[in-house]
N, C-alpha and C. Protein backbone atom coordinates (compact mmCIF):
# COMPACT_ATOMS: atom_id res chain seq x y z
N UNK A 1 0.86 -1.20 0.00
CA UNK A 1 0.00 0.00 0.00
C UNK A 1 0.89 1.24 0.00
N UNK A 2 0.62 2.00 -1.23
CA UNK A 2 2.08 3.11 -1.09
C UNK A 2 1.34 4.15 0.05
N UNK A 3 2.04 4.70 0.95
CA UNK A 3 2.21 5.66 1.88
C UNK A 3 1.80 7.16 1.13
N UNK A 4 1.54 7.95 2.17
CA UNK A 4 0.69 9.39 2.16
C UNK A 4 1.87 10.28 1.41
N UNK A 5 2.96 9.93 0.60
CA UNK A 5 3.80 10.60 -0.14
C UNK A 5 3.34 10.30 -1.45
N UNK A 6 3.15 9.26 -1.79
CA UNK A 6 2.67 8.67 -2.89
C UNK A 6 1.41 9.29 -3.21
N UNK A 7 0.37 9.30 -2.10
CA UNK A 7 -0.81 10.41 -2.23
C UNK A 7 -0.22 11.49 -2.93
N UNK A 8 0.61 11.96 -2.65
CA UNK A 8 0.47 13.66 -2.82
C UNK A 8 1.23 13.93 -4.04
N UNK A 9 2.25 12.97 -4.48
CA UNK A 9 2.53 12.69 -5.84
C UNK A 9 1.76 12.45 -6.81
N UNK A 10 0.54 11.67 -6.56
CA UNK A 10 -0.29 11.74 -7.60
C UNK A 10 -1.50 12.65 -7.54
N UNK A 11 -1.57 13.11 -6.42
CA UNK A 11 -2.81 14.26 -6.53
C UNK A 11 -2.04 15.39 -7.60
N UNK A 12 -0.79 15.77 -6.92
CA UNK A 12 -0.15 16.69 -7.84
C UNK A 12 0.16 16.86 -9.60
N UNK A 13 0.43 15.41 -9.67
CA UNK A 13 0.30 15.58 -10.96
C UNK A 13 -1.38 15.52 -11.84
N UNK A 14 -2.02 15.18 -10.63
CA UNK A 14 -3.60 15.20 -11.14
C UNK A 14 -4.04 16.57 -11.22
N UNK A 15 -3.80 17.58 -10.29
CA UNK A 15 -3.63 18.75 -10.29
C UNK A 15 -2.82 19.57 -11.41
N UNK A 16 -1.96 19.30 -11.90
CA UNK A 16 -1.00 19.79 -12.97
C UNK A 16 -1.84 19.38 -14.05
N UNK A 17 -2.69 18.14 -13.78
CA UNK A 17 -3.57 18.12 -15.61
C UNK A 17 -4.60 18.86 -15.76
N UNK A 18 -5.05 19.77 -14.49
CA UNK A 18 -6.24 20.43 -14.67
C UNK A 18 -5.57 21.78 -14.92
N UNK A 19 -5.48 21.96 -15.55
CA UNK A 19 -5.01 23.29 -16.56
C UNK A 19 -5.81 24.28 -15.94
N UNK A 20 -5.70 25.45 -15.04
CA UNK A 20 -6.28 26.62 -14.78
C UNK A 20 -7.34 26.20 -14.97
N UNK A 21 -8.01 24.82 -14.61
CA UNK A 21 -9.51 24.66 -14.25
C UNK A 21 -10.47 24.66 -15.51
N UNK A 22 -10.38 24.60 -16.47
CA UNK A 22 -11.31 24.95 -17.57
C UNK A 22 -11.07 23.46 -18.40
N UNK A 23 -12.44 23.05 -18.34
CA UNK A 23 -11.95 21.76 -19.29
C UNK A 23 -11.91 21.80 -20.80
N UNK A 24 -11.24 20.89 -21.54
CA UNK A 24 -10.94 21.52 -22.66
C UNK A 24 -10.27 22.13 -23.11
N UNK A 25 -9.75 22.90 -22.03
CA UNK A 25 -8.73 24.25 -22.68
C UNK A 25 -7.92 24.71 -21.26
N UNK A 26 -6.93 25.53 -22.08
CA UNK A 26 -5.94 26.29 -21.02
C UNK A 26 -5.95 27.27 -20.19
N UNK A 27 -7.51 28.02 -20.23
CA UNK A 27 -7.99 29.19 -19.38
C UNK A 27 -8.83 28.84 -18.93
N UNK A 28 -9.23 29.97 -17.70
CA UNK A 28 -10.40 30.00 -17.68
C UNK A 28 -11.37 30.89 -18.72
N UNK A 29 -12.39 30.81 -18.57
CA UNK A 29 -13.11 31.84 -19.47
C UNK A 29 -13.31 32.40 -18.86
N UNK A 30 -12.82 33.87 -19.58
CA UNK A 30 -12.92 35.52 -19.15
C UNK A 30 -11.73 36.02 -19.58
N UNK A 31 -10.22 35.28 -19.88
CA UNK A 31 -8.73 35.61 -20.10
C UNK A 31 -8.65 35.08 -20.93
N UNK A 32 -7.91 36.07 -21.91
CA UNK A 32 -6.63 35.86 -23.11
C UNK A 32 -5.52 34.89 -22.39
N UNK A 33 -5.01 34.84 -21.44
CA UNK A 33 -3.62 34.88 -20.71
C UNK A 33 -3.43 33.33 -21.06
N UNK A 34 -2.26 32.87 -21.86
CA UNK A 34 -1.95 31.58 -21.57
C UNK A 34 -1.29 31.67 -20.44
N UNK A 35 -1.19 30.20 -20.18
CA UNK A 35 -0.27 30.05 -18.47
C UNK A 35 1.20 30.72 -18.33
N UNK A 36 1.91 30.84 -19.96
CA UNK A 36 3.16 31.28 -19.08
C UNK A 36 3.22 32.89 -19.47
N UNK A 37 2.56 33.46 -19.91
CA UNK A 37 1.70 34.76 -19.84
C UNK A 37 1.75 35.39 -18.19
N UNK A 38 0.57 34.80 -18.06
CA UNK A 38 0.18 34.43 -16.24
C UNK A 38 1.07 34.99 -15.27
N UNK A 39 1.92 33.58 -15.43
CA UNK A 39 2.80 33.35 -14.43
C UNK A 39 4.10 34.69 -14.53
N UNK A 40 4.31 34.73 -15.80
CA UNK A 40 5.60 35.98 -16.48
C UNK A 40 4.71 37.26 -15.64
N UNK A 41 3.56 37.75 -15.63
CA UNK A 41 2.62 39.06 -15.44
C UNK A 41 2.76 38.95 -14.07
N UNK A 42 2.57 38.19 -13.40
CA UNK A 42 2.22 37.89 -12.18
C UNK A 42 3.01 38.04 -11.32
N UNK A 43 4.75 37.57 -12.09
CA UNK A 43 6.15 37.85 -10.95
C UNK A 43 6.15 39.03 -11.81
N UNK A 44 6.36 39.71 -12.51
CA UNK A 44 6.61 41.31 -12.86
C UNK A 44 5.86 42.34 -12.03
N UNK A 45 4.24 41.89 -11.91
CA UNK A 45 3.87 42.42 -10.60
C UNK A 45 3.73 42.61 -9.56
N UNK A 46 4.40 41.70 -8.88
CA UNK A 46 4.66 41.15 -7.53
C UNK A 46 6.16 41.86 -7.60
N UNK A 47 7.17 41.41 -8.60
CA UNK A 47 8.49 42.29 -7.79
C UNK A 47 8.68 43.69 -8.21
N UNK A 48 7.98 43.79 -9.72
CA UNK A 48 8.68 44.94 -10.46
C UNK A 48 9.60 44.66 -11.85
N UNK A 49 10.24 45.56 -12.10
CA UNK A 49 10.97 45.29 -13.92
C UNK A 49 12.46 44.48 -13.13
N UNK A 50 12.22 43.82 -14.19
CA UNK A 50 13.28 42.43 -14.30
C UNK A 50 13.95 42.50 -15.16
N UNK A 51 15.17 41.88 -15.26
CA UNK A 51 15.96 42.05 -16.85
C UNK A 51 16.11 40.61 -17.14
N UNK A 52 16.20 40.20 -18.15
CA UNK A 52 16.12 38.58 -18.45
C UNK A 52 16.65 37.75 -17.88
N UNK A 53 18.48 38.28 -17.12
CA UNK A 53 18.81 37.80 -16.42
C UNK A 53 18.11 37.12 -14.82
N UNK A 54 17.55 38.02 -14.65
CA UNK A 54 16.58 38.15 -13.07
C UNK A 54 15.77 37.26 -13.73
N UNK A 55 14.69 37.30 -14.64
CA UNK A 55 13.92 36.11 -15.04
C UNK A 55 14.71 34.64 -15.03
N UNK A 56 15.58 35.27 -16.08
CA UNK A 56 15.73 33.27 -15.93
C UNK A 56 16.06 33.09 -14.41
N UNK A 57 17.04 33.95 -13.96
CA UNK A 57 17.05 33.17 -12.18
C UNK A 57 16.11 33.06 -11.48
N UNK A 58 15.01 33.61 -11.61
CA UNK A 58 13.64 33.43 -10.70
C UNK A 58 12.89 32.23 -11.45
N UNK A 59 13.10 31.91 -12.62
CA UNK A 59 12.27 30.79 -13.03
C UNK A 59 12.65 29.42 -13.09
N UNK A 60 14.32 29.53 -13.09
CA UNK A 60 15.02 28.67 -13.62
C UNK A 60 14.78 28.33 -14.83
N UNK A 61 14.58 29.25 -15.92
CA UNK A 61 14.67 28.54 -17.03
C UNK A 61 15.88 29.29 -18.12
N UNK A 62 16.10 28.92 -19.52
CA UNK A 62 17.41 29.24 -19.77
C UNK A 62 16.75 30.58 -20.76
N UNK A 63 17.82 31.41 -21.40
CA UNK A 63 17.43 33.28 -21.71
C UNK A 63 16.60 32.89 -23.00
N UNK A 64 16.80 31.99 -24.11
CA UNK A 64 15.56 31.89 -25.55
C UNK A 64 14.36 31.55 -24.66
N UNK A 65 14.42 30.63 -23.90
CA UNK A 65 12.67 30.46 -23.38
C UNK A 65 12.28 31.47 -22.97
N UNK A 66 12.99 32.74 -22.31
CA UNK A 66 12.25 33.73 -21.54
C UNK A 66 12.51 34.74 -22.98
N UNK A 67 13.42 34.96 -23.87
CA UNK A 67 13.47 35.68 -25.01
C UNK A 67 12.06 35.23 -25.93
N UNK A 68 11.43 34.46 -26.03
CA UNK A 68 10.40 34.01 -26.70
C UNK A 68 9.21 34.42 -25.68
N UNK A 69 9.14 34.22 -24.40
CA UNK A 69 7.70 34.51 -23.51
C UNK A 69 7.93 36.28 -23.36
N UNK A 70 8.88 36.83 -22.95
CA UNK A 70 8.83 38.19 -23.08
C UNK A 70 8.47 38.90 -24.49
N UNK A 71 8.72 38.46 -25.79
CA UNK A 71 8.80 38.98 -27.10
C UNK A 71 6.94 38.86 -27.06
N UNK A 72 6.63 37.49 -26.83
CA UNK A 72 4.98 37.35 -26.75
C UNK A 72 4.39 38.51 -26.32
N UNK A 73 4.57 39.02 -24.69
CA UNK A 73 3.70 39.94 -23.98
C UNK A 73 4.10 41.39 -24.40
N UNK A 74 5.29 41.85 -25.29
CA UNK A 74 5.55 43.04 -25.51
C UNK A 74 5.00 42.99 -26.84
N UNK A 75 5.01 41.95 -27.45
CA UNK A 75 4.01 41.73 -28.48
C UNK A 75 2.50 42.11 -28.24
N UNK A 76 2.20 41.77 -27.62
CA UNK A 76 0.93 42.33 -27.16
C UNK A 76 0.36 43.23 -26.33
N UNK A 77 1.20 43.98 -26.05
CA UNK A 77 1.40 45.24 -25.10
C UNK A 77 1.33 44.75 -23.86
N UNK A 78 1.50 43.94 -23.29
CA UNK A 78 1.41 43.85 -21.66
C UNK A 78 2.89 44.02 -20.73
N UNK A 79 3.86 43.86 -21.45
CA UNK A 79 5.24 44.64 -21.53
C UNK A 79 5.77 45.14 -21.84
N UNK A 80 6.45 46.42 -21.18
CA UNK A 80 7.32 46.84 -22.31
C UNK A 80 8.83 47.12 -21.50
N UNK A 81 9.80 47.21 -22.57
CA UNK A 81 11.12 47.31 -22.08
C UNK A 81 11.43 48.60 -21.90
N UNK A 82 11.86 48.82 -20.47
CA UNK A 82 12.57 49.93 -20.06
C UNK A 82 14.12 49.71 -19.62
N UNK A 83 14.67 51.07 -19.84
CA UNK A 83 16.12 51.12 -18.96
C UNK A 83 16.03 50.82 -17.70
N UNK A 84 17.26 50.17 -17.25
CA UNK A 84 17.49 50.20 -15.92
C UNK A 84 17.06 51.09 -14.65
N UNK A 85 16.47 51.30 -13.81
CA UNK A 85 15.81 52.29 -13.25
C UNK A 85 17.18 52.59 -12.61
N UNK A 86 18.04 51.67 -11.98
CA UNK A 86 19.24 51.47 -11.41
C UNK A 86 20.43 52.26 -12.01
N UNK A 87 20.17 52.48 -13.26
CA UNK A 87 21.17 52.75 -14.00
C UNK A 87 22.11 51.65 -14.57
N UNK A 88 21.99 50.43 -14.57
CA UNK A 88 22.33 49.41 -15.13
C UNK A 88 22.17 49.07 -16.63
N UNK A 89 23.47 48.38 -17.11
CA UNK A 89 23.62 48.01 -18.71
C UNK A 89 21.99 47.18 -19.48
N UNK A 90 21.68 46.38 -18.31
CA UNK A 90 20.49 45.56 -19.06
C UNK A 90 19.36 46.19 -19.17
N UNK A 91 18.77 45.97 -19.92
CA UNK A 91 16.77 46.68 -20.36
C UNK A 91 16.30 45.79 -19.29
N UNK A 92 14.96 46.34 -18.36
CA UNK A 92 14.54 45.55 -17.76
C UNK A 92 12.81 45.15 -18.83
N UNK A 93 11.89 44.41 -17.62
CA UNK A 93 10.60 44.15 -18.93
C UNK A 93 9.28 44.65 -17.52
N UNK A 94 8.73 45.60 -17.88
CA UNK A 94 7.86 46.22 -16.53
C UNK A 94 6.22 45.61 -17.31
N UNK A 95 5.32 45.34 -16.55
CA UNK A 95 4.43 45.52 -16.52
C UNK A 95 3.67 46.90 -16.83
N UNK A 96 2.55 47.03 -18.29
CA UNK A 96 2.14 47.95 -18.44
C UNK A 96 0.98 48.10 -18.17
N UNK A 97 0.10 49.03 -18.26
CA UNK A 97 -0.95 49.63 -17.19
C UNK A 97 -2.45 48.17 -17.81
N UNK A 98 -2.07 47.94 -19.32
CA UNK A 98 -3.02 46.81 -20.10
C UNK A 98 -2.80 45.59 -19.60
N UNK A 99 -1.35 44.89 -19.07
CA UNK A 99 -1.00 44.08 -18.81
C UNK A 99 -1.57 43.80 -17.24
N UNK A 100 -1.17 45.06 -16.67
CA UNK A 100 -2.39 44.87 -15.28
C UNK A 100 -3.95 44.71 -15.29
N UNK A 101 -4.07 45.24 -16.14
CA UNK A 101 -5.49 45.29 -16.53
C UNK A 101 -5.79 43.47 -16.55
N UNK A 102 -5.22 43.15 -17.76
CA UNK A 102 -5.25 41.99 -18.05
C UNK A 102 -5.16 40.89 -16.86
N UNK A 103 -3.66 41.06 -16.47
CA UNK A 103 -3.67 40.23 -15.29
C UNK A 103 -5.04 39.93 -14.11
N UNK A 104 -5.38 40.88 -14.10
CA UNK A 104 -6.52 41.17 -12.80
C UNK A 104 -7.72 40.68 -13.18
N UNK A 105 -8.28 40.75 -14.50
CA UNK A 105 -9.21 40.07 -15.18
C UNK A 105 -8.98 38.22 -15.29
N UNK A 106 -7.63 38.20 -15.59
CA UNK A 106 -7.61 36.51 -15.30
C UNK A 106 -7.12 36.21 -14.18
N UNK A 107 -6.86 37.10 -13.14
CA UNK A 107 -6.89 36.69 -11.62
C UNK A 107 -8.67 36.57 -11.47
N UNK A 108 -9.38 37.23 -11.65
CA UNK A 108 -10.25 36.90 -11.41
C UNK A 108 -11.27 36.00 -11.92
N UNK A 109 -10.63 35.70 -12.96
CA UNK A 109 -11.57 34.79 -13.91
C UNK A 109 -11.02 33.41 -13.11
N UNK A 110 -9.57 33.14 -12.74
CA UNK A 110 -9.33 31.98 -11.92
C UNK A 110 -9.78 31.88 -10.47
N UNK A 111 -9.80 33.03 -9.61
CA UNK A 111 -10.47 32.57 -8.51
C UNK A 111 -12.08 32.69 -8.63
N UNK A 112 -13.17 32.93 -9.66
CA UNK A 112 -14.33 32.36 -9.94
C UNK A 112 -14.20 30.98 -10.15
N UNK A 113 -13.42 30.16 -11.00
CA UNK A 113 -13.02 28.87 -11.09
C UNK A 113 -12.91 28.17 -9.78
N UNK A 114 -11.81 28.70 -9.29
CA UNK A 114 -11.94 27.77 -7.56
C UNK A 114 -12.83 27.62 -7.17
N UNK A 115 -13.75 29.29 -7.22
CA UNK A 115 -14.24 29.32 -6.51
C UNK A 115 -16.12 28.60 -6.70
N UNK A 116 -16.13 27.97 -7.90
CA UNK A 116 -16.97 26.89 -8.34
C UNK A 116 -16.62 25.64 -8.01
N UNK A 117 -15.02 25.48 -8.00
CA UNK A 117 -14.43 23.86 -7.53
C UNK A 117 -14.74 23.79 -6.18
N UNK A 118 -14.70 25.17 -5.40
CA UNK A 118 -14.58 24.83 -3.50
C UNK A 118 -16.33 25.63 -2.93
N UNK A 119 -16.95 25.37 -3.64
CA UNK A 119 -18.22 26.00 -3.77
C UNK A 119 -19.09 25.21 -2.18
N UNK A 120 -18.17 23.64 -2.06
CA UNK A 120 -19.31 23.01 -1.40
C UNK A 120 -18.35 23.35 0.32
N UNK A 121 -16.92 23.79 0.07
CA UNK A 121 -16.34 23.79 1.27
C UNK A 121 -16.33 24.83 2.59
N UNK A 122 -15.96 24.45 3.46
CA UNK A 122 -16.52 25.74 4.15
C UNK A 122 -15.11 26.86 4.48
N UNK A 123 -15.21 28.06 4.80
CA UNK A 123 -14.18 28.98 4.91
C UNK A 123 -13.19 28.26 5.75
N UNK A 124 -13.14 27.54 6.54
CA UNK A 124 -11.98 27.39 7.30
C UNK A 124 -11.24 26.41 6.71
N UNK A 125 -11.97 25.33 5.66
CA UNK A 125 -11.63 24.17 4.75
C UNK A 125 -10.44 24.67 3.60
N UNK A 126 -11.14 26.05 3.35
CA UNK A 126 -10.73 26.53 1.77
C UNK A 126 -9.05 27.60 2.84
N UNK A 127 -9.32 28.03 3.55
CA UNK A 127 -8.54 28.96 4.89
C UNK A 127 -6.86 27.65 4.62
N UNK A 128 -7.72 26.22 5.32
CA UNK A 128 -6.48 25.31 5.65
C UNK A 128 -5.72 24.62 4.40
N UNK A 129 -6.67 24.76 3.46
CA UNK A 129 -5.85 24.29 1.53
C UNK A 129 -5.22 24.84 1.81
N UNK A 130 -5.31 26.22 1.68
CA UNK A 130 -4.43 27.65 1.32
C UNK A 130 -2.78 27.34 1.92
N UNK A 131 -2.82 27.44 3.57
CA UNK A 131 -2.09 27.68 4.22
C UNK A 131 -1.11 26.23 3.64
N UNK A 132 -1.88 24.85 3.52
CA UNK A 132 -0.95 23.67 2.98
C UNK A 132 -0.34 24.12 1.58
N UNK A 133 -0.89 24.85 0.85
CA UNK A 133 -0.54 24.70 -0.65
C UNK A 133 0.63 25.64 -0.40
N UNK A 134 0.44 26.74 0.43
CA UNK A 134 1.56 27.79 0.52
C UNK A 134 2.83 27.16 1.21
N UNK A 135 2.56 26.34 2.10
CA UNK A 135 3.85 25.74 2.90
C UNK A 135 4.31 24.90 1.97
N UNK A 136 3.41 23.89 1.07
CA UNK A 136 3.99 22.71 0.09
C UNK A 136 5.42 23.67 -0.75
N UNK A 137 4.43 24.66 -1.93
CA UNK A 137 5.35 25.49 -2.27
C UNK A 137 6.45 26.55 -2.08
N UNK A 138 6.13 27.05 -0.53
CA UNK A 138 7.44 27.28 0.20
C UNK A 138 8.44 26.25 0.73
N UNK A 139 8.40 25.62 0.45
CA UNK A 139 9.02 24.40 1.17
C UNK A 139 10.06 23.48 -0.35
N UNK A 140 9.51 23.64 -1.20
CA UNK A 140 9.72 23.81 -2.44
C UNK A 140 10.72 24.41 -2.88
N UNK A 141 10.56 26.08 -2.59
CA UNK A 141 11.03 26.93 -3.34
C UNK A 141 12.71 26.97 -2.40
N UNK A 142 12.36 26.79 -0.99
CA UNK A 142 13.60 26.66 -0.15
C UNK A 142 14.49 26.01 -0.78
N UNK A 143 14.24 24.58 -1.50
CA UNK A 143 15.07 23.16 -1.56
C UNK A 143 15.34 23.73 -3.18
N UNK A 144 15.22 24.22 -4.04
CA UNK A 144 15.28 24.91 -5.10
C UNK A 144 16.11 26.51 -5.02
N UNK A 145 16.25 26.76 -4.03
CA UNK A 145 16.52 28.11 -3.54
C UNK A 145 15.98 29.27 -4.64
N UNK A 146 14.62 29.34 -4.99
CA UNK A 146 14.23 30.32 -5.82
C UNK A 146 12.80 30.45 -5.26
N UNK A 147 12.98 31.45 -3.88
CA UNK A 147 11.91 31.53 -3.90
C UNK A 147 10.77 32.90 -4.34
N UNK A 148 9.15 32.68 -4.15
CA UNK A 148 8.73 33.10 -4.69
C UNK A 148 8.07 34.49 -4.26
N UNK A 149 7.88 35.94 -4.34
CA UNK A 149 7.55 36.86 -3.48
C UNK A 149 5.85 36.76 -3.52
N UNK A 150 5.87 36.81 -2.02
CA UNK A 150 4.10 36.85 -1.98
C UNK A 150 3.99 38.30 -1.71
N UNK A 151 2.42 38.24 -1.13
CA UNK A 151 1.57 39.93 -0.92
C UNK A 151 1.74 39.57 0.61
């Protein structure tokens, strides 16, 4: 009988197949935003302008993957490249006033989603997910040493 690790290994990847909750597809309905859209909007607004370098180290991923997801959102106005505020050699990539816009519309289009998945639970149920999902992924981000800035 595999043990309560094995649980959480496969909930997780059962979780990873539900795509931002929408079956069928990669959004919810109400957002443009593909997921790595999202996620790119989401740490730009949470820390501020980044330069690719700072991306790939916060994502761990290598500079064409983030040269291809940044080219996307400045493509579509939700970034744009500024100078260093620092005075530094690299362009950073800031969040623009559409891109917030945007973001906030598929923040909210995803917590309507939950908030149809946890519809039957009660506040202190949906209270104690929270606090596990945040420790899972802090706990995570420690053993990875990249961690992630909250509110």
């Amino acid at each position: 009988m595999p043990g309560p690790t094995h649980r959480v290994e496969f909930e997780q990847m059962v979780l990873g197949r539900h795509t931002f909750l929408r079956p069928g597809g990669t959004r919810p309905k109400g957002t443009d935003l593909d997921r790595s859209a999202y996620i790119l909007l989401s740490r730009l607004d949470m820390q501020g302008a980044m330069s690719i370098g700072e991306l790939s180290d916060a994502f761990g991923l290598n500079h064409s993957t983030l040269n291809r997801q940044t080219a996307a959102v400045v493509r579509d106005g939700l970034v744009e490249r500024i100078p260093d505020p620092a005075g530094g050699m690299a362009r950073k990539f800031r969040i623009t006033a559409r891109g917030r816009r945007e973001l906030e519309t598929a923040r909210q289009a995803h917590v309507a989603a939950l908030d149809r998945v946890m519809a039957d639970w009660s506040d202190d149920d949906v209270a104690a997910f929270a606090t596990y999902l945040q420790r899972f992924n802090t706990d995570i981000e420690r053993l990875d040493g990249r961690p992630w800035p909250r509110p």
